[in-house]
Each structure stands twice: as C-alpha cells, then as structure tokens.
C-alpha atoms as a PDB file:
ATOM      1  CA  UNK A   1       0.000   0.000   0.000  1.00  0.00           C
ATOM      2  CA  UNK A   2       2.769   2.545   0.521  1.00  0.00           C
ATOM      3  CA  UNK A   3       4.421   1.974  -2.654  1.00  0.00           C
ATOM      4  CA  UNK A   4       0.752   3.012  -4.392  1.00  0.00           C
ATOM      5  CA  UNK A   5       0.508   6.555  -1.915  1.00  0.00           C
ATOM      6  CA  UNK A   6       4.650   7.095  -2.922  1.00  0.00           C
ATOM      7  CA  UNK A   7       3.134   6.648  -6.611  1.00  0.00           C
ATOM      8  CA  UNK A   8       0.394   8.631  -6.835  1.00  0.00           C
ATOM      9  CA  UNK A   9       2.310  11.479  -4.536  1.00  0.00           C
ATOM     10  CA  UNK A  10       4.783  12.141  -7.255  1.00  0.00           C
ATOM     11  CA  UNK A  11       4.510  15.337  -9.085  1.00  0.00           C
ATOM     12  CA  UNK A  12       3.844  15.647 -12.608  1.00  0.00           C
ATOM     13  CA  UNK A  13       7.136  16.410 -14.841  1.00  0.00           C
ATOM     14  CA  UNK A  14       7.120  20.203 -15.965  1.00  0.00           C
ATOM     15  CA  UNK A  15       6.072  20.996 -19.488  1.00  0.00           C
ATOM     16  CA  UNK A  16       9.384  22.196 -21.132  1.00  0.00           C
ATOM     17  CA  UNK A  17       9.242  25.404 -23.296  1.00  0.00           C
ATOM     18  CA  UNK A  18       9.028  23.881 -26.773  1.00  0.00           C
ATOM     19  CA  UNK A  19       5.563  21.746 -25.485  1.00  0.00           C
ATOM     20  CA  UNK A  20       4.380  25.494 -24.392  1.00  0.00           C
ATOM     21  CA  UNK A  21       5.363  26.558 -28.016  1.00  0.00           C
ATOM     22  CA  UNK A  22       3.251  23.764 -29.333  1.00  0.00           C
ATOM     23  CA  UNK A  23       0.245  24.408 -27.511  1.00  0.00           C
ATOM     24  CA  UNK A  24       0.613  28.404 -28.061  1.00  0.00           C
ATOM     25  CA  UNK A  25       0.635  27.448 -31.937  1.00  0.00           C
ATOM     26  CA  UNK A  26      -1.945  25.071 -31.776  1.00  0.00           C
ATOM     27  CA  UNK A  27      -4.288  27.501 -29.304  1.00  0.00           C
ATOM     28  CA  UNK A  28      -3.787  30.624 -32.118  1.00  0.00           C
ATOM     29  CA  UNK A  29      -4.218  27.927 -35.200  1.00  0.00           C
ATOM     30  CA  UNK A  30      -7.688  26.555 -33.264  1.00  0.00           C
ATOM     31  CA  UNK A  31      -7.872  30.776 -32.988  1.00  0.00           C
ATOM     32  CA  UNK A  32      -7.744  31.779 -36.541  1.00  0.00           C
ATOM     33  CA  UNK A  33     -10.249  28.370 -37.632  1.00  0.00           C
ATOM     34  CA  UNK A  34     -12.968  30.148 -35.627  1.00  0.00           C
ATOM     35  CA  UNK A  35     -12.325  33.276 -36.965  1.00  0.00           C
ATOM     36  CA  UNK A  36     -12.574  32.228 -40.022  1.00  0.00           C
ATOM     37  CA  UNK A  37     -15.017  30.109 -39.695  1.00  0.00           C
ATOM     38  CA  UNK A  38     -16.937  33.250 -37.669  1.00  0.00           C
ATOM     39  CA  UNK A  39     -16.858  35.128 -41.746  1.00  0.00           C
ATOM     40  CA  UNK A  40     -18.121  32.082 -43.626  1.00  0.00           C
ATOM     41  CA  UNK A  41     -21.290  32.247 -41.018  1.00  0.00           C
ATOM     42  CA  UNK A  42     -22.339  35.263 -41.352  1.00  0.00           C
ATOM     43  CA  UNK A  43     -21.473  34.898 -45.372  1.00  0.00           C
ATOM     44  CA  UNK A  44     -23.799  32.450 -45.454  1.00  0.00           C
ATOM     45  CA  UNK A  45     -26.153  33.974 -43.148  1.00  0.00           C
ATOM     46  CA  UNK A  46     -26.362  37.058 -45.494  1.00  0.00           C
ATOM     47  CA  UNK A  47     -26.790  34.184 -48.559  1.00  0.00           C
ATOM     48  CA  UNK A  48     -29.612  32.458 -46.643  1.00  0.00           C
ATOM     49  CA  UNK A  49     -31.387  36.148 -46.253  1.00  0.00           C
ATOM     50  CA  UNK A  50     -31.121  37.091 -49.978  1.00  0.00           C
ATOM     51  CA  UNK A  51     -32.601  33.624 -50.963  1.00  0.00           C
ATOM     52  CA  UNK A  52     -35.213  33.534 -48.605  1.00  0.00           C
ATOM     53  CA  UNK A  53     -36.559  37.534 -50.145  1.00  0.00           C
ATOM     54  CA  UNK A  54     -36.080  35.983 -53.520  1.00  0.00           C
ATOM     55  CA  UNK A  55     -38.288  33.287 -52.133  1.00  0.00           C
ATOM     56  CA  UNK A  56     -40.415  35.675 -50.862  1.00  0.00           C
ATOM     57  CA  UNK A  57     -40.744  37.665 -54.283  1.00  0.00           C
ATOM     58  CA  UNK A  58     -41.605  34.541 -55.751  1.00  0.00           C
ATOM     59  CA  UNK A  59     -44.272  33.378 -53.675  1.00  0.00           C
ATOM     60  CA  UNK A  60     -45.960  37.285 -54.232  1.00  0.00           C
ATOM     61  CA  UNK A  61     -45.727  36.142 -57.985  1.00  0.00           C
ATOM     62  CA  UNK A  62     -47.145  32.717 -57.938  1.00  0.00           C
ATOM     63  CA  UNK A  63     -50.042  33.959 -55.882  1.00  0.00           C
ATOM     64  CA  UNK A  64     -50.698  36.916 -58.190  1.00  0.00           C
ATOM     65  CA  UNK A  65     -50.502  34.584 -60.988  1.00  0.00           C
ATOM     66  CA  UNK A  66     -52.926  31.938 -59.057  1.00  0.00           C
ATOM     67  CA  UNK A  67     -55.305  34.947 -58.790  1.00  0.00           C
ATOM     68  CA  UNK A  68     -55.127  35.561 -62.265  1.00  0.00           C
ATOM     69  CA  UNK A  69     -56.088  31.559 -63.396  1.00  0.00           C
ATOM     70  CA  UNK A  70     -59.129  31.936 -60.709  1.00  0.00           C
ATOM     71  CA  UNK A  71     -60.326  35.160 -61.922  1.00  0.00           C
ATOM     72  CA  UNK A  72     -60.311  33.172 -65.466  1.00  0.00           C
ATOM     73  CA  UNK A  73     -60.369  35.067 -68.796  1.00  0.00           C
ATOM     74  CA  UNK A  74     -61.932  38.701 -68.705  1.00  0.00           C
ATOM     75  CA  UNK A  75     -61.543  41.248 -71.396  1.00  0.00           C
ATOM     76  CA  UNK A  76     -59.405  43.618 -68.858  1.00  0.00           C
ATOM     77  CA  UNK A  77     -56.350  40.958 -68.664  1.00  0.00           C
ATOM     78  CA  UNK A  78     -56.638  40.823 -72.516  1.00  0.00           C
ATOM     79  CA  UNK A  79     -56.451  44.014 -72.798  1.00  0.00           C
ATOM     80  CA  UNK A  80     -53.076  44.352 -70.255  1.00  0.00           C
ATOM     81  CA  UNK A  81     -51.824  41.658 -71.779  1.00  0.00           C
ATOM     82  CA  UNK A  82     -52.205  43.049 -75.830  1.00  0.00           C
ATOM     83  CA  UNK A  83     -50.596  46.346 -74.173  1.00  0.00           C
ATOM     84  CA  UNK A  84     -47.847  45.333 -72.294  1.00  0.00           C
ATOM     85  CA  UNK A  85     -46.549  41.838 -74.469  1.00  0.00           C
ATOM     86  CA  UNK A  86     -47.853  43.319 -78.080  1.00  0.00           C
ATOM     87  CA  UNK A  87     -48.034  47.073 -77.568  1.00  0.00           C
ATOM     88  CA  UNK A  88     -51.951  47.651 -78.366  1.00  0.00           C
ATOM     89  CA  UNK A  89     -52.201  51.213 -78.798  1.00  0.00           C
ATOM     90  CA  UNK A  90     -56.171  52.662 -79.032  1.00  0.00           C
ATOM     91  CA  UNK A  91     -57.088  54.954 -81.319  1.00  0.00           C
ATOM     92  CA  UNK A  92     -56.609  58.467 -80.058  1.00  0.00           C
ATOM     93  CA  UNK A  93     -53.797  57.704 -77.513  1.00  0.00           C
ATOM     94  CA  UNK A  94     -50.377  59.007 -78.481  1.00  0.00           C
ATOM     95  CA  UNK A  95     -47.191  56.815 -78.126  1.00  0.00           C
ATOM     96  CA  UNK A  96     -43.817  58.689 -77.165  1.00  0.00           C
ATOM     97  CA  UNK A  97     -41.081  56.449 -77.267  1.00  0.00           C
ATOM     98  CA  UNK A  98     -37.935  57.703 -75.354  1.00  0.00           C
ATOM     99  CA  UNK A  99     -34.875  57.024 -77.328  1.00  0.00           C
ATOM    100  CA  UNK A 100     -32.333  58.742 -75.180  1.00  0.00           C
ATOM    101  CA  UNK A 101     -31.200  56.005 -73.183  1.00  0.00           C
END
C-alpha cells in the first residue's frame, strides 16, 4: 500500500518550453479556424437572407398569378396583356417612345 501513496504522490514532470510553443501554436491555429469560420457564417447567413426575399418575391408572384387563373379570362387581362406583351395602342392615344437612353 505505501508503494501506491509514494506513486500517486509524485509530481507531474514540468512541461518544457518547446511543449508550451506547441500548444501556443496550436491555441492561435484553433484561434484563426474560428475566426474564419466566424466570416463564412455570417457569409452564409447574409446568402440564406437574400434567398429567402427571392423566395419571398416569388411566392408574391405565384399567388398573383394563381389569382389571375381563378379570376379566369376577362376582357381587362386581354387588354393588359395586348398592351404590355404586343403594344396595343387605341385609337386616339399618343405613343412617345424615349430614345435617349
């Protein structure tokens, strides 16, 4: 029994200077990882917020279009449609085209 106290009373061996190098690297290495790591987060966080209002922006333009298929055919939408995709023009409305751009 008194060789196991002698045994687990001896102290530890001192960690030389190179082992405190080593861990000093390894601690600013681990450091730099989560800084790093810290940029591709919120990177990806800003990524995740643009997608989701593109998402967003798509949703308002399946439902408007989902609201156009219930409301069915009426001259109105023909009408919008003739103007904006064929440019209908009525008689007595004036055109001005701007060509500075």
């Amino acid at each position: 029994m008194a060789k196991k106290e002698r045994a687990a009373k001896k102290p530890l061996p001192r960690a030389g200077l190179l082992t405190k190098v080593v861990i000093l690297a390894l601690l600013a290495a681990i450091g730099w990882q989560l800084y790093s790591l810290r940029d591709q987060v919120e990177s990806a966080r800003a990524e995740r917020d643009r997608y989701a209002a593109q998402v967003e922006e798509q949703q308002r333009e399946n439902d408007a279009l989902k609201a156009d298929i219930a409301e069915g055919v009426t001259p109105e939408k023909i009408e919008e449609i003739a103007r904006d995709e064929l440019g209908l023009v009525t008689p007595g409305e004036y055109v001005i085209y701007d060509t500075s751009n």
